[in-house]
Protein backbone atom coordinates (compact mmCIF):
# COMPACT_ATOMS: atom_id res chain seq x y z
CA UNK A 1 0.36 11.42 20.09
CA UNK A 2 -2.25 12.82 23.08
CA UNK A 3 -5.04 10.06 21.71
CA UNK A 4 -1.92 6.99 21.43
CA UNK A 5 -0.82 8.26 25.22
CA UNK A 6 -3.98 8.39 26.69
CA UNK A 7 -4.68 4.81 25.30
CA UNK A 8 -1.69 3.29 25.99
CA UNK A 9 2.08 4.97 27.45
CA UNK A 10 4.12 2.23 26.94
CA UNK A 11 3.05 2.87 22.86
CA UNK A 12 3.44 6.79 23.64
CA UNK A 13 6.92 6.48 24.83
CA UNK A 14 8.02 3.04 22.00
CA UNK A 15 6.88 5.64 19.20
CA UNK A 16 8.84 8.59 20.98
CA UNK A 17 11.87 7.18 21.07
CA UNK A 18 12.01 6.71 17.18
CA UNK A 19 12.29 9.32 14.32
CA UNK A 20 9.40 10.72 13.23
CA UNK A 21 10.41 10.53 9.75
CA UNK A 22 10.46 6.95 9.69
CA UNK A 23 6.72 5.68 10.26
CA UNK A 24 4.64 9.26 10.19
CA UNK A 25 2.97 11.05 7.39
CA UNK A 26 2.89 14.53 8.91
CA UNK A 27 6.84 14.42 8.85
CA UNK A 28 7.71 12.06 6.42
CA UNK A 29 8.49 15.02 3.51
CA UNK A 30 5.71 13.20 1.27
CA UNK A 31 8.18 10.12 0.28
CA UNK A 32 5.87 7.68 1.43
CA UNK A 33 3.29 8.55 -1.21
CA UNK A 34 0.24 6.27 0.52
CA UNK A 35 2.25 3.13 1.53
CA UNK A 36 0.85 2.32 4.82
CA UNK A 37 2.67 -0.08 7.23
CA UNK A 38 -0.30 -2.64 6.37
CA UNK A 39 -0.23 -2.44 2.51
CA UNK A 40 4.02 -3.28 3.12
CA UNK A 41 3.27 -6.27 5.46
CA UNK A 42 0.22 -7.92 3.20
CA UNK A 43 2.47 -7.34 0.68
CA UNK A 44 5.36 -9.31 2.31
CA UNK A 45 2.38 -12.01 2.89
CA UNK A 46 1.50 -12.25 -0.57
CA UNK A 47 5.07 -13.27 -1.42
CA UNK A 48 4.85 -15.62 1.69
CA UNK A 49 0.96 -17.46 0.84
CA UNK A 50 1.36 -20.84 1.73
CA UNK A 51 4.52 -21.29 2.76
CA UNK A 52 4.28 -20.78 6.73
CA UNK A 53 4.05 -24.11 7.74
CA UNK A 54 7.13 -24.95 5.96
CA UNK A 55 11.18 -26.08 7.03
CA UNK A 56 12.97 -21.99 7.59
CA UNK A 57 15.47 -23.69 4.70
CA UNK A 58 12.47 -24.19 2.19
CA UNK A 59 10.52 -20.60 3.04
CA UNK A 60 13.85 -19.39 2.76
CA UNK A 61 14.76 -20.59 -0.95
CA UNK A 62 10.96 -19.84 -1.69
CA UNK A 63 10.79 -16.38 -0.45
CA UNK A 64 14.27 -15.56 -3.01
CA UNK A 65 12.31 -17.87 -5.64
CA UNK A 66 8.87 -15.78 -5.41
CA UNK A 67 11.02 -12.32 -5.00
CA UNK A 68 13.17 -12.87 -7.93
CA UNK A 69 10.17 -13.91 -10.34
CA UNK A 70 8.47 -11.00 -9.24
CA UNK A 71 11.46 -8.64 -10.30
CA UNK A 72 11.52 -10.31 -13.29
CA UNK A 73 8.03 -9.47 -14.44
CA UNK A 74 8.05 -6.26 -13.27
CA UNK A 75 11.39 -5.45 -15.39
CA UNK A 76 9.49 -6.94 -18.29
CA UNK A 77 6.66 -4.85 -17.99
CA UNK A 78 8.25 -1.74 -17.37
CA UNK A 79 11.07 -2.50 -20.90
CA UNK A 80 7.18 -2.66 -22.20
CA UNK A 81 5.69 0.61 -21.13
CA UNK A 82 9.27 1.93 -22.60
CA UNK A 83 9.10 0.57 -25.44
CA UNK A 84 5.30 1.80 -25.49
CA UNK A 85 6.76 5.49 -24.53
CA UNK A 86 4.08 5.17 -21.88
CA UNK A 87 4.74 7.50 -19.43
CA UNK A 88 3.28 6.10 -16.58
CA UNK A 89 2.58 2.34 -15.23
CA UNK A 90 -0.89 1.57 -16.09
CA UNK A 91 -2.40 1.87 -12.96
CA UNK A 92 -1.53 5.62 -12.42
CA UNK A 93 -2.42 6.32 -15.70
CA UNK A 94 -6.10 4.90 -14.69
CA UNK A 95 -5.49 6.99 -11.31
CA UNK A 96 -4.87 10.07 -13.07
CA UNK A 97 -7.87 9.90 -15.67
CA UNK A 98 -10.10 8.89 -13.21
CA UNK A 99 -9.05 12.28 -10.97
CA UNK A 100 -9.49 13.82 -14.59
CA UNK A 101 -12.71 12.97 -15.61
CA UNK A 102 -13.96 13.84 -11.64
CA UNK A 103 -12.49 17.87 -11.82
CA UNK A 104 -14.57 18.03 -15.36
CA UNK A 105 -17.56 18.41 -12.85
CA UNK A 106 -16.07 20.75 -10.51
CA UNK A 107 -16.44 24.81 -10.51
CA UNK A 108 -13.66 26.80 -10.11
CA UNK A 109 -13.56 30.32 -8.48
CA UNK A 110 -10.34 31.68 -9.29
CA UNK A 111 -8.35 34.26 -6.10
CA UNK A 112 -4.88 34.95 -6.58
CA UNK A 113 -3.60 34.32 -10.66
CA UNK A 114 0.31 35.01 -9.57
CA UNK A 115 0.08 32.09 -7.55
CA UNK A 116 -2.74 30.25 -9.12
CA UNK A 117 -4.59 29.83 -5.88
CA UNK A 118 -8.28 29.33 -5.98
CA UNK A 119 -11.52 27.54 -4.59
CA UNK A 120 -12.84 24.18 -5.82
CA UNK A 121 -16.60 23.62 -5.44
CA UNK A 122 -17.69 20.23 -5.39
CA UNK A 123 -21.00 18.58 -5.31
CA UNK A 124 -21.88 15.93 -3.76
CA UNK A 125 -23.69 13.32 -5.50
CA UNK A 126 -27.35 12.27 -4.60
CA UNK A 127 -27.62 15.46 -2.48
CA UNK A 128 -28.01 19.42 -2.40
CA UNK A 129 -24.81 20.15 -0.55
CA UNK A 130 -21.59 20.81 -1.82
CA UNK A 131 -17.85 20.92 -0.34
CA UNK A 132 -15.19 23.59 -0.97
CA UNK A 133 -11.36 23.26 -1.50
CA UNK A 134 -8.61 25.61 -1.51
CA UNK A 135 -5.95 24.73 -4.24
CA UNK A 136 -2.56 26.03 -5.18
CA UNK A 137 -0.57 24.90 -7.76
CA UNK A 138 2.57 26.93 -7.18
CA UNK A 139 2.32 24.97 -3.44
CA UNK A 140 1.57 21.93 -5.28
CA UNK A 141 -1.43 21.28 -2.28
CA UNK A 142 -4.98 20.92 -2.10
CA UNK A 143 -7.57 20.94 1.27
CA UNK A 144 -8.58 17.09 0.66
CA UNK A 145 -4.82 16.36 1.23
CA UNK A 146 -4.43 13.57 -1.71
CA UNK A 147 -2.03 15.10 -3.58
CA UNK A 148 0.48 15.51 -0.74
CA UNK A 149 -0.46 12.13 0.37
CA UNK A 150 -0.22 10.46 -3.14
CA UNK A 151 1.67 12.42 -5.55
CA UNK A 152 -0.71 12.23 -7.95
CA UNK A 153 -3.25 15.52 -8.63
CA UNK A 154 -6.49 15.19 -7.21
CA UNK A 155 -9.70 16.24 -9.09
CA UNK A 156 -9.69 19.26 -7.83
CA UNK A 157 -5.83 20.27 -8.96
CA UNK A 158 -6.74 18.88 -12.53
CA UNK A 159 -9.84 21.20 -12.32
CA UNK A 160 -7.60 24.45 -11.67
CA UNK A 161 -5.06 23.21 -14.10
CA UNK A 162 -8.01 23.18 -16.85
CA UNK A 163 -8.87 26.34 -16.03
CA UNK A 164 -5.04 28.18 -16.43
CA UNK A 165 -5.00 25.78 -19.54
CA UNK A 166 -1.30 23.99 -17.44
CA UNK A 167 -0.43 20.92 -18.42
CA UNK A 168 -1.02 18.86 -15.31
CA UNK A 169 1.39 16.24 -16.26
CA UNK A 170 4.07 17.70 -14.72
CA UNK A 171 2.54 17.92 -11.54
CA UNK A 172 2.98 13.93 -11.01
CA UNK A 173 5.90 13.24 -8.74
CA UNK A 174 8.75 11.93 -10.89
CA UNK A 175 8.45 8.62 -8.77
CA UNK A 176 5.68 7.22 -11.07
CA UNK A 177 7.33 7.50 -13.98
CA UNK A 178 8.23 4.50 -16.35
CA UNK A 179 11.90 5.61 -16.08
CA UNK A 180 11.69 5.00 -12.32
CA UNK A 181 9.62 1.92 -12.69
CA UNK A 182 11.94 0.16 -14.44
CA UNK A 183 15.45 1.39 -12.57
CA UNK A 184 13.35 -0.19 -9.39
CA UNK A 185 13.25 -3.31 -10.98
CA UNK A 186 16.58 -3.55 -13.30
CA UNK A 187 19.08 -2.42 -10.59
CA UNK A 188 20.78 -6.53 -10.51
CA UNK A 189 19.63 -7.07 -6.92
CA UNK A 190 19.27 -11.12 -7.95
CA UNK A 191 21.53 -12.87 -9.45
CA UNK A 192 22.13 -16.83 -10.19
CA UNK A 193 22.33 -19.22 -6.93
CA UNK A 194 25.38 -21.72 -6.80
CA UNK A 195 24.88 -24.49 -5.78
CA UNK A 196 24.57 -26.20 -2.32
CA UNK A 197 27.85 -27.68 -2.68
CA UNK A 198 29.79 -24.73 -3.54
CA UNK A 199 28.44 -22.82 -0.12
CA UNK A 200 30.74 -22.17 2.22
CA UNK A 201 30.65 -23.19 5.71
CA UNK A 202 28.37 -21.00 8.13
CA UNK A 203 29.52 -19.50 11.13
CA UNK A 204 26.44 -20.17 13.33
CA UNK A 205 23.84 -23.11 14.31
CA UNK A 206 20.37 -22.74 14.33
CA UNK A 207 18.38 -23.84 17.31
CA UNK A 208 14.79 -24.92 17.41
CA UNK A 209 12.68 -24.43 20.51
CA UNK A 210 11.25 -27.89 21.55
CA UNK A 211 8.85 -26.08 23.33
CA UNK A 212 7.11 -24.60 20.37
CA UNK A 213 6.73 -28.43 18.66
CA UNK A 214 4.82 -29.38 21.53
CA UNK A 215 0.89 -29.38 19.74
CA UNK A 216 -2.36 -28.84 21.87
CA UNK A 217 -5.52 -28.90 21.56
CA UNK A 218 -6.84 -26.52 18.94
CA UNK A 219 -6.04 -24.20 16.99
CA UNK A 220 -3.23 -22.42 17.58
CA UNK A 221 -3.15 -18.98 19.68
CA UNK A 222 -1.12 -16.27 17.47
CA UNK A 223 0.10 -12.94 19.20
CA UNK A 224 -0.33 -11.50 15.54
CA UNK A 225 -2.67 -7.85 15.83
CA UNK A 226 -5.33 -8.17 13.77
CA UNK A 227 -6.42 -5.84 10.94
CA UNK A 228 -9.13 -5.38 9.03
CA UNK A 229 -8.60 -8.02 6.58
CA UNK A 230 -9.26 -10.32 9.60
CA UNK A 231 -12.25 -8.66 10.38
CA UNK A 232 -13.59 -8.77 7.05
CA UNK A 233 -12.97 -12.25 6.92
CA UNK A 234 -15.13 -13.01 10.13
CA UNK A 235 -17.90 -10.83 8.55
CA UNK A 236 -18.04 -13.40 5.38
CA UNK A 237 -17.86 -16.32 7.46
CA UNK A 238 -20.37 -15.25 9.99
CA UNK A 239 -22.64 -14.47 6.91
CA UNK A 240 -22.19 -18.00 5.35
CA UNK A 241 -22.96 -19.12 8.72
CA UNK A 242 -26.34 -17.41 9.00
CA UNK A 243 -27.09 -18.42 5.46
CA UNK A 244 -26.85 -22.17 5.21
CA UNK A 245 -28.16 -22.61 9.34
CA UNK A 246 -25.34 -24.72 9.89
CA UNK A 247 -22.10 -23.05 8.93
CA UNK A 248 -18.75 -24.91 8.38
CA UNK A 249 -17.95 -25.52 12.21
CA UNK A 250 -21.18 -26.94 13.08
CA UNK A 251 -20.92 -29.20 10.54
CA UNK A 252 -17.73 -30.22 11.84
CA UNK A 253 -18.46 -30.49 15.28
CA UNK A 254 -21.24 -33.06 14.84
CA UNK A 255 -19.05 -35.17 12.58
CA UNK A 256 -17.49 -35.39 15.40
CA UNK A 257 -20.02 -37.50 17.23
């Protein structure tokens, strides 16, 4: 909070004024599990692709379109993974066996067996050095902070759980399992549409801004903060620029002419 008020106090006192359980990790009890504010909104713009430009009426009806076909598939797969008695969603299940196969490699010096607190040695590929961890299990944390931040054992809690022969499966938060998969996705949130007819009559007017239908002179200036999808983005372009001499808006330019 010293760092975000030394670059900017109007930020330091916004952020302030709101609970720090709602948008920190450090206080956030560990619901979060890695969602990031940026992995929420690109996924918000995923359901959105190619719909911006459109009437609010038709992003409106596509948004509930995209959103309810997306529930759908998800309830599907997650009936499958029951049916399956898979006990995780695929991709945690790759998560998990990759963290697996990584804490084969690691040495463990075991400390304290009551609490099954020890050190993790790990070394660091291509070089001579190596890194140490502490781990306890009966804490449920490790020094890399991935397991707090995930939910999911890192290598190096897999690696102590080989070693006091636990069965590490239990130390993935309940939140991954298939059960709660598919009670995310089979709770009835959609339901059928009637028709336009049938809608009653609203109790408000929407307004456009003529102001904002008034086109310039190119492109558009957005207000949007830019992350680094953006700036991976101008990296590619920039590079497919530099390799065919005349990128995309030279080319354009003198077309012009």
């Amino acid at each position: 909070m010293r760092q975000i008020e030394g670059l900017c106090r109007g930020a330091h006192e916004y952020l302030r004024a709101i609970d720090v359980t709602k948008w920190t990790f450090s206080h956030d009890g560990g619901h979060h599990y890695g969602v990031m504010m940026t992995n929420i909104s690109e996924a918000i713009n995923g359901v959105l692709k190619g719909i911006w430009r459109l009437p609010i009426t038709a992003i409106v009806s596509a948004t509930f379109t995209r959103s309810k076909n997306a529930f759908r598939e998800r309830e599907e797969e997650a009936m499958n993974l029951q049916q399956k008695n898979q006990i995780w969603p695929d991709d945690v299940l790759k998560r998990f066996v990759s963290n697996h196969e990584l804490g084969i490699r690691h040495t463990v010096d075991l400390y304290n067996h009551s609490r099954q607190t020890v050190n993790v040695t790990v070394c660091v590929q291509g070089m001579t050095s190596s890194r140490t961890f502490r781990v306890s299990l009966s804490e449920r944390v490790c020094d890399c902070g991935q397991w707090k931040l995930n939910g999911i054992p890192c290598s190096h809690a897999l690696a102590v759980c080989r070693q006091y022969v636990v069965d590490p499966m239990g130390f993935v938060s309940e939140c991954y399992s298939t059960i709660e998969y598919a009670l995310t996705y089979t709770s009835g949130f959609f339901g059928p549409l009637a028709d336009v007819e049938e809608w009653g009559e609203s109790n408000f007017q929407l307004r456009h801004n003529p102001e904002r239908m008034i086109r310039r002179r190119g492109r558009d200036v957005t207000s949007r903060i830019h992350n680094e999808m953006d700036w991976a983005q101008t990296r590619v372009r920039q590079q497919y620029q530099a390799q065919d001499g005349a990128g995309p808006s030279t080319q354009r330019s003198a077309s012009r002419y």
